[in-house]
Protein backbone atom coordinates (compact mmCIF):
# COMPACT_ATOMS: atom_id res chain seq x y z
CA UNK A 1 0.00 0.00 0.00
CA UNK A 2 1.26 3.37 -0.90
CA UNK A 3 2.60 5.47 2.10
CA UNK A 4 3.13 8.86 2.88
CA UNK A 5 5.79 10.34 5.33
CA UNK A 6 6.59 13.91 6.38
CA UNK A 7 9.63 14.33 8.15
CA UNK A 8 12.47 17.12 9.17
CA UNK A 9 15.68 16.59 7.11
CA UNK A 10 16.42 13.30 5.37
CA UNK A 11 13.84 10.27 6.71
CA UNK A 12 16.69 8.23 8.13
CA UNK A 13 18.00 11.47 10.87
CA UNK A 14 14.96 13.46 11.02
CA UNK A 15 11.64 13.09 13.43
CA UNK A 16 8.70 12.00 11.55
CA UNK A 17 5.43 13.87 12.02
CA UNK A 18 3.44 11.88 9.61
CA UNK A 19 3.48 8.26 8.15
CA UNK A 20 0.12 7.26 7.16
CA UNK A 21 -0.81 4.65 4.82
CA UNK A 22 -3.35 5.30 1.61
CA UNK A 23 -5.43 3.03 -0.01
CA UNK A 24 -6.48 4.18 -3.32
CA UNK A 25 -9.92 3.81 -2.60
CA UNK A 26 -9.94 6.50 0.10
CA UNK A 27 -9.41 8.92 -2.28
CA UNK A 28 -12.61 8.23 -4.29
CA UNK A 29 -14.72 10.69 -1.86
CA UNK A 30 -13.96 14.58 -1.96
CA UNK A 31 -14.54 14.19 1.74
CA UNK A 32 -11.84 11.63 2.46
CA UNK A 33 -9.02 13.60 -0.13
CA UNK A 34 -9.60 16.84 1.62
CA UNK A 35 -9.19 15.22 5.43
CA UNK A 36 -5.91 13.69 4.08
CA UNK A 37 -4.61 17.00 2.73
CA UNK A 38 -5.49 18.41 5.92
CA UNK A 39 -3.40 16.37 7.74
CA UNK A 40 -0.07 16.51 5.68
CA UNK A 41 -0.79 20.14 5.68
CA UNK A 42 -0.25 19.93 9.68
CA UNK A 43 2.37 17.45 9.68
CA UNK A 44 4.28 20.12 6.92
CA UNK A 45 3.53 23.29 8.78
CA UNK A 46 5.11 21.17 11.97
CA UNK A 47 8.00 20.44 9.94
CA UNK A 48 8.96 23.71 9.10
CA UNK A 49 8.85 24.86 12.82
CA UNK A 50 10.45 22.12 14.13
CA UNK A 51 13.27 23.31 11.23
CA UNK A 52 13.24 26.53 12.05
CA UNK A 53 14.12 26.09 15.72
CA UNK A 54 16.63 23.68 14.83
CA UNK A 55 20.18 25.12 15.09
CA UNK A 56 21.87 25.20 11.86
CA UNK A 57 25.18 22.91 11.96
CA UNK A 58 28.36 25.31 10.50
CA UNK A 59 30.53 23.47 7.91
CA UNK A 60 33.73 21.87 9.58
CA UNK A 61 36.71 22.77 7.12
CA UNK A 62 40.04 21.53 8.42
CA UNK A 63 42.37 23.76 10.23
CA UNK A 64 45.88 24.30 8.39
CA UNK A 65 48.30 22.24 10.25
CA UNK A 66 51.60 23.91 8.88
CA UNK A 67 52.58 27.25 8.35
CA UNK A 68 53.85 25.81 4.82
CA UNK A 69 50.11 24.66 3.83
CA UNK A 70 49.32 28.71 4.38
CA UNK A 71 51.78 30.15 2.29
CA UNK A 72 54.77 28.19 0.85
CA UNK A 73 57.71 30.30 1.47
CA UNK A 74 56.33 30.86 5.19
CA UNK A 75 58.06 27.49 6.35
CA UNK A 76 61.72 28.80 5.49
CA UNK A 77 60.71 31.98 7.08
CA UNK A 78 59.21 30.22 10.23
CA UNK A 79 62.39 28.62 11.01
CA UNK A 80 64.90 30.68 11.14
CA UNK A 81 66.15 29.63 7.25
CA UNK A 82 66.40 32.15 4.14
CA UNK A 83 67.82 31.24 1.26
CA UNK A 84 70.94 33.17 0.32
């Protein structure tokens, strides 16, 4: 049977706020579509707070061991050694 799922982020690290099977038959009646719309409309507007009150992770870039990954002609420099 076809399924629906809301969730925050990807399915497999976010919370879900909806999973809710469908037969195709319940969506014969105008009644029956419009209470299913209703609820993925409330599981999406719960999404998007529950996203916006999430803090936002920054990027991790790796930190620059060596003066000489900086600037190349910084390592001579750094220790003591100029070319002559």
């Amino acid at each position: 049977m076809p399924e629906i799922l809301v969730t925050t982020g990807a399915p497999d690290e976010g919370s879900v706020l909806l999973r809710e099977r469908v037969a195709v038959g319940e969506l014969q009646s105008d009644g029956a579509c419009a209470r299913l719309v209703e609820r993925v409309g409330w599981a999406l507007l719960d999404a998007d707070e529950l996203e916006q009150q999430a803090p936002r992770p920054r990027p991790i870039r790796p930190a620059k061991r060596f003066a000489s990954e900086r600037d190349p002609g910084a390592s001579a420099e750094a220790g003591g050694l100029r070319a002559a």
